[in-house]
Protein backbone atom coordinates (compact mmCIF):
# COMPACT_ATOMS: atom_id res chain seq x y z
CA UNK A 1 102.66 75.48 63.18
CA UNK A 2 102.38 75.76 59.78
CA UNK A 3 99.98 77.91 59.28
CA UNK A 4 101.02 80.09 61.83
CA UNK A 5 104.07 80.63 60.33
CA UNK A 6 102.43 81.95 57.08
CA UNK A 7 100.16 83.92 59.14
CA UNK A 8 103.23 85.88 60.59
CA UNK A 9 104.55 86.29 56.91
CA UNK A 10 101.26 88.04 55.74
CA UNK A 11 101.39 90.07 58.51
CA UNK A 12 104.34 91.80 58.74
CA UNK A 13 104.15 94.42 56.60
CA UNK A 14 101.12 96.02 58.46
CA UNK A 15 102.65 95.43 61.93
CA UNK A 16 105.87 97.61 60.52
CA UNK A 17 103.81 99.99 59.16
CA UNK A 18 102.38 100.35 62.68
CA UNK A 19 105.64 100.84 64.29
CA UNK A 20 107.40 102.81 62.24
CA UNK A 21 109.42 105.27 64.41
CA UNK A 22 107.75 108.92 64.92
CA UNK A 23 110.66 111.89 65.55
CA UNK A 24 109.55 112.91 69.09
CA UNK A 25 109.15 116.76 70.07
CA UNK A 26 112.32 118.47 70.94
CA UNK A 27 113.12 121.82 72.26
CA UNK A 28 111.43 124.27 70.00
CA UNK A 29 108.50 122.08 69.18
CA UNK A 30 107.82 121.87 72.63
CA UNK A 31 108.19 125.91 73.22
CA UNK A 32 106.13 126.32 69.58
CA UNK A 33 102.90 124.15 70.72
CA UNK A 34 101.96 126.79 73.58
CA UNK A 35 101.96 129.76 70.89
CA UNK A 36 99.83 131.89 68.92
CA UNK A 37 100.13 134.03 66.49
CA UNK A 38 98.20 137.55 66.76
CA UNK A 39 96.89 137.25 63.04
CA UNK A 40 97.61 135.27 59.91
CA UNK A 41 98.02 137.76 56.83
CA UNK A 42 97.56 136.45 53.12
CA UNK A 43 100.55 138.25 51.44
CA UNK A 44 100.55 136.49 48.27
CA UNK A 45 98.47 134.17 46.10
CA UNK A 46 100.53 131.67 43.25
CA UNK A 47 97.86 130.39 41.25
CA UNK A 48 95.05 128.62 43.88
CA UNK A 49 96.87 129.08 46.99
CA UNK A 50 97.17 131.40 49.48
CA UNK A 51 100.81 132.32 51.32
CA UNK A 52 100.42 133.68 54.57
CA UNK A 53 102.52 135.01 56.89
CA UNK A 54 101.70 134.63 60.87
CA UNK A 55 102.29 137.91 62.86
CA UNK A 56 103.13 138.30 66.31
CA UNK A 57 102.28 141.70 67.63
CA UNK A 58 104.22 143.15 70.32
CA UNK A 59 102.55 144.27 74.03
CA UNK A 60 101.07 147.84 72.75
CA UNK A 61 101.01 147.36 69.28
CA UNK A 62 99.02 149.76 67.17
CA UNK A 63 98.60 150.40 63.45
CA UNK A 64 101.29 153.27 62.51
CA UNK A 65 103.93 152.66 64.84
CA UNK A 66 107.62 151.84 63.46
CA UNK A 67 108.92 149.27 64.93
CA UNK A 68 111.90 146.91 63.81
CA UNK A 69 110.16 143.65 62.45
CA UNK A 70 111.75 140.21 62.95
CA UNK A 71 110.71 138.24 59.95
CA UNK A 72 111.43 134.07 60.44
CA UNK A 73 111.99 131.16 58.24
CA UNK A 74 111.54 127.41 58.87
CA UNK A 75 113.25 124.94 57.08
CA UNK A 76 112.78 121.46 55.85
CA UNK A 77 114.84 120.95 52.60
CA UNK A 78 112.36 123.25 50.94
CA UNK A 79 110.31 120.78 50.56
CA UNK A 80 108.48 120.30 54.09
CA UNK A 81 108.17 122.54 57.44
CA UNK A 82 105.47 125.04 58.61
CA UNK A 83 105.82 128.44 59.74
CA UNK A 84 104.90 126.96 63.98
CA UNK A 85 108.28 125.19 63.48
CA UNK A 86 109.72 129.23 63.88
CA UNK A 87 106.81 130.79 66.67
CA UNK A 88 109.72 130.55 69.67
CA UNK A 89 111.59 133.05 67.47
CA UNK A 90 108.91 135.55 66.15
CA UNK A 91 107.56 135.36 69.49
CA UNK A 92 110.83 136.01 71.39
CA UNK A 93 110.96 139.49 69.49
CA UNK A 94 107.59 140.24 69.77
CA UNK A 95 108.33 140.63 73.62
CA UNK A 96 111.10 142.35 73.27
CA UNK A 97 109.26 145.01 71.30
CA UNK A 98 109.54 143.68 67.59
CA UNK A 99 106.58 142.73 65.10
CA UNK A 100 107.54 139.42 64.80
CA UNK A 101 106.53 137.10 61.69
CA UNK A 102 106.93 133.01 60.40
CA UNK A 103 106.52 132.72 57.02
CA UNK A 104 104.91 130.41 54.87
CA UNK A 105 106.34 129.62 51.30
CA UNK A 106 105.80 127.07 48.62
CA UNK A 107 107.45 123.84 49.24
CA UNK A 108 109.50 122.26 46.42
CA UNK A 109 107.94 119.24 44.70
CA UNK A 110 109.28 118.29 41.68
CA UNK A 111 105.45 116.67 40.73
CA UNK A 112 103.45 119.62 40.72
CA UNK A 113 106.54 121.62 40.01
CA UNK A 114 107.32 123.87 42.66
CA UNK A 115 110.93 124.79 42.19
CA UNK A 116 113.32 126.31 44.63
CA UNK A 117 113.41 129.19 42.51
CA UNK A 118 109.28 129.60 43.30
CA UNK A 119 111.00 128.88 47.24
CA UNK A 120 112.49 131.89 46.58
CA UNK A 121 109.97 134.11 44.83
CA UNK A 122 107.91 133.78 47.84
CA UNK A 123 110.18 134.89 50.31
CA UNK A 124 111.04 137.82 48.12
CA UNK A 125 107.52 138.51 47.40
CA UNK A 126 107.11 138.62 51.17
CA UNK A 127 109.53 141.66 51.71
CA UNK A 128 107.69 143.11 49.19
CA UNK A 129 104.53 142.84 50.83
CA UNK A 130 106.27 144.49 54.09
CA UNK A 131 107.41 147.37 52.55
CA UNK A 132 104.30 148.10 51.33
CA UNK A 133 102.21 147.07 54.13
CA UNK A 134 104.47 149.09 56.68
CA UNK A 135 102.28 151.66 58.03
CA UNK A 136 99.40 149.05 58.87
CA UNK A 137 102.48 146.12 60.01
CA UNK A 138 103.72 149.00 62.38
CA UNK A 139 107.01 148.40 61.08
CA UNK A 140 110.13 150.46 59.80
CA UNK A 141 111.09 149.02 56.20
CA UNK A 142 114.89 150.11 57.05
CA UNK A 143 114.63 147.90 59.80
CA UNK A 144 113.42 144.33 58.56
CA UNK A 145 115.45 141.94 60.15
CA UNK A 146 115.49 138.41 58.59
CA UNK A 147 116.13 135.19 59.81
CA UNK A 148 115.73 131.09 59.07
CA UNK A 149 117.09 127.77 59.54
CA UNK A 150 118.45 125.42 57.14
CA UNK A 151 116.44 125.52 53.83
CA UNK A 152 114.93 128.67 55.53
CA UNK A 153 118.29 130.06 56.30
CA UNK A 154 118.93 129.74 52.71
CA UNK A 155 115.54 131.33 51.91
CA UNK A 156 116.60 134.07 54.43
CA UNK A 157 120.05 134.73 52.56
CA UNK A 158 117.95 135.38 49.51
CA UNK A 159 116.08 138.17 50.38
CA UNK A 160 119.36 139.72 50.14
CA UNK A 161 121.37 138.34 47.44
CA UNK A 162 119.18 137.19 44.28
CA UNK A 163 118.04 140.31 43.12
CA UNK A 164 117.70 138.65 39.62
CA UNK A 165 114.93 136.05 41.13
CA UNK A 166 111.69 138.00 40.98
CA UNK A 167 107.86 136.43 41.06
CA UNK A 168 106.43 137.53 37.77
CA UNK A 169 104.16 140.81 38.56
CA UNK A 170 105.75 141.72 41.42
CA UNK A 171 106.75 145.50 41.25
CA UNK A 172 110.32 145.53 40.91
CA UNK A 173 110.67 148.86 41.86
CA UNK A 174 109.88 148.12 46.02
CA UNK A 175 113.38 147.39 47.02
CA UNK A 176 114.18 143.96 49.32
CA UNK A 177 116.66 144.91 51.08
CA UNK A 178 116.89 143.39 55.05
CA UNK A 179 119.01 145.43 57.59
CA UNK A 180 120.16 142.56 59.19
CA UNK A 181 120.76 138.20 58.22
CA UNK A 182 120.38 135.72 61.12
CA UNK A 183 121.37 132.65 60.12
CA UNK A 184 120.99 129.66 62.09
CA UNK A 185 122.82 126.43 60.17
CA UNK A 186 122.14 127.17 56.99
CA UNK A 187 122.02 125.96 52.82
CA UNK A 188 124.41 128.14 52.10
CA UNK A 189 126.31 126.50 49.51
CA UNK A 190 124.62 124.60 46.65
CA UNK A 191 127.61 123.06 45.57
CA UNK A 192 127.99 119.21 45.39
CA UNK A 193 130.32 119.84 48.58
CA UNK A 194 127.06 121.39 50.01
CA UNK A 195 123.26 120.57 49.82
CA UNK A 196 120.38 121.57 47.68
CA UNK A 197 122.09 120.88 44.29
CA UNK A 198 120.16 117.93 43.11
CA UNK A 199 116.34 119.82 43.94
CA UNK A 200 118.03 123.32 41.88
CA UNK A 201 119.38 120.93 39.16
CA UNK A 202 122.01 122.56 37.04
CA UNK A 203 121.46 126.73 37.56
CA UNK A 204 122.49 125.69 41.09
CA UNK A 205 124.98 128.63 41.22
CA UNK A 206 122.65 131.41 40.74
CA UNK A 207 120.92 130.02 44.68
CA UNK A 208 124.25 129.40 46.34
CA UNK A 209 125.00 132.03 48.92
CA UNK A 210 128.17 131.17 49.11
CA UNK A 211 128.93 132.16 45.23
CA UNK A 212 126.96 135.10 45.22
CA UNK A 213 128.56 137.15 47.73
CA UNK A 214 129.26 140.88 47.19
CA UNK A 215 129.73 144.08 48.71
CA UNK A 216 126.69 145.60 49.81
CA UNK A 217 124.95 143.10 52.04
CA UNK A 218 123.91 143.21 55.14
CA UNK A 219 125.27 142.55 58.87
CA UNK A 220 125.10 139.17 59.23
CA UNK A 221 124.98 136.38 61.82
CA UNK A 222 125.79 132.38 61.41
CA UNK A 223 125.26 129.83 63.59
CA UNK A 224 126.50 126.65 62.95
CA UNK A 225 128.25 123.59 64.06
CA UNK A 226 131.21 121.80 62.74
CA UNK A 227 129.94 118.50 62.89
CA UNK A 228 127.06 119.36 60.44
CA UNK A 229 126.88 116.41 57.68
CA UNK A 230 123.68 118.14 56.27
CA UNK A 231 124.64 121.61 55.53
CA UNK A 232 128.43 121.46 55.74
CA UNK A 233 130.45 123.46 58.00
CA UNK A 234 133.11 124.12 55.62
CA UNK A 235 130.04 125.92 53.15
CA UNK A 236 129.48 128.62 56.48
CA UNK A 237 133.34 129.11 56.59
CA UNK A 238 133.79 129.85 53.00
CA UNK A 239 130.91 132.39 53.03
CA UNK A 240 132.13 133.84 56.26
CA UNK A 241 135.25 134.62 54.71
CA UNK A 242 133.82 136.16 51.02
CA UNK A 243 131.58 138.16 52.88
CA UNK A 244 134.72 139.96 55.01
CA UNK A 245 136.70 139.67 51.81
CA UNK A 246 133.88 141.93 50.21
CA UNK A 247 134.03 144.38 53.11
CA UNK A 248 130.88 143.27 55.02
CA UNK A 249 130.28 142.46 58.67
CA UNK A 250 129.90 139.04 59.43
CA UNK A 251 130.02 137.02 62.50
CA UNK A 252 130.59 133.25 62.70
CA UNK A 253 129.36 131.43 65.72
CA UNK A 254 130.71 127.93 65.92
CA UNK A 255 129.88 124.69 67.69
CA UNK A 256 132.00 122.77 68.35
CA UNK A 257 130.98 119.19 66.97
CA UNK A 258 127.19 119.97 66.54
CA UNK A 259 125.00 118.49 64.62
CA UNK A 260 122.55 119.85 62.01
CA UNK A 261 119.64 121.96 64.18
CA UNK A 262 121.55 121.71 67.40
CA UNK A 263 120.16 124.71 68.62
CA UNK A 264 117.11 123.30 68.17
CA UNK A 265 117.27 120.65 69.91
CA UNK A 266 118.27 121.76 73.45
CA UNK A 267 116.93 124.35 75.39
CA UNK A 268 120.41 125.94 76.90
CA UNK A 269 121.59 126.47 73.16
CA UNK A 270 118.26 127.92 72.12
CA UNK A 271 118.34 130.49 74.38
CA UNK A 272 122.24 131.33 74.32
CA UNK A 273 121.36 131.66 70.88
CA UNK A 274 118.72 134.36 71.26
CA UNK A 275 120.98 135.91 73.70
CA UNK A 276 124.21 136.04 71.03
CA UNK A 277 121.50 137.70 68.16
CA UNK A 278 119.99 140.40 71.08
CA UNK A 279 123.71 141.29 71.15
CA UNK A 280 124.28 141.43 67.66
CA UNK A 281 121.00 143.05 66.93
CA UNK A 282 121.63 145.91 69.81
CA UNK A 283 125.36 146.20 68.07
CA UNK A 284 123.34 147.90 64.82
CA UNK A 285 120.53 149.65 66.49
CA UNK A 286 117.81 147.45 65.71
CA UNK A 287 117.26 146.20 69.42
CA UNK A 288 116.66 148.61 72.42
């Protein structure tokens, strides 16, 4: 008995390796596995690596055409995710007429150090790329709607608002400048009341949406739900308010007592979801 005993000690650690719990496939994961994109485009290259974005052409596409583009974001804290995570969304758009695009991004690690600034660089680097790229994208520049979740929401809310955080050689003169925000629960204050502030360290104010708000930006749409412990709700509510303060539209959707990536998660709110941004998006032109 003994010995058995001491067998079970030495043991355990590989049988809980074994078992340790594996996050099972919800709604969106499910949706993403049966997708593909049309092409994968390299749009940037930071040092070794290659940043691609993953383009969904709409039913009739051809080179030249002008078509609103629906650009995606996934989240993951910055520092994990993968552009599949947002297929359901670019390929939602893409079927409603839209070049639709995930985009891939550095992800922070403080090792090798990728900042959240570089998260940010990329994303603006990737507007770049789609202004200049238009003609052969098929897209309008004017008309460059983008979206994200979470980290990526964040990421999203940046192509608008840190002009002042700009990869080194980009051409500063190729405006970023989205006609439309869709923001589904997103890092939008950095603030120790928010999230994100111990990855930024202390220039956390120059990435918090929600302290950067001025006249100017675009329409913009937030989804989030008031029983967020990740992303606060109370960070959405105060941005809501600065950015009608500063004279801009914005519309808060709220639900009531979700959690962080509700929408995600269920296949009735993913697609009431779509439904409120085709409304929103029609409301400004972008959306036949």
């Amino acid at each position: 008995m003994r010995h058995f005993f001491v067998f079970l000690l030495l043991a355990a650690p590989a049988f809980s390796q074994v078992s340790a719990p594996v996050k099972a496939p919800d709604a969106v994961d499910r949706m993403a596995k049966d997708l593909k994109p049309s092409r994968v485009l390299v749009y940037k290259k930071a040092g070794d690596r290659e940043l691609t974005m993953h383009v969904f052409d709409p039913q009739g596409f051809k080179p030249g055409d002008q078509r609103a583009c629906f650009l995606t974001i996934h989240g993951g804290g910055w520092s994990g995710g993968a552009p599949p995570r947002m297929y359901p969304f670019a390929a939602h758009y893409a079927k409603l007429g839209l070049v639709g695009i995930s985009l891939q991004y550095r992800l922070y690690n403080a090792k090798t150090g990728v900042s959240v600034f570089d998260c940010v660089k990329d994303v603006r680097s990737a507007m770049r790329y789609l202004q200049t790229h238009a003609a052969e994208l098929g897209i309008d520049p004017k008309k460059i709607i983008v979206s994200g979740g979470s980290a990526g929401g964040h990421l999203a809310a940046a192509t608008a608002l840190f002009d002042q955080v700009n990869e080194e050689g980009d051409d500063l003169a190729v405006k970023v400048v989205p006609a439309a925000l869709v923001l589904l629960f997103p890092v939008i204050d950095t603030s120790k009341e928010g999230y994100g502030q111990a990855k930024i360290g202390d220039r956390w104010q120059e990435l918090s949406p929600a302290h950067n708000v001025r006249a100017g930006l675009p329409p913009t749409i937030i989804f989030h739900g008031t029983g967020d412990t990740v992303t606060p709700f109370v960070g959405a509510k105060i941005f809501h308010e600065a950015m009608l303060k500063a004279g801009n539209r914005c519309e808060l959707d709220v639900n009531e007592g979700g959690a962080h990536g509700y929408l995600m998660r269920d296949q009735f709110l993913f697609d009431e979801t779509l439904r409120k941004t085709d409304t929103f998006l029609k409301s400004l032109g972008l959306l036949k």
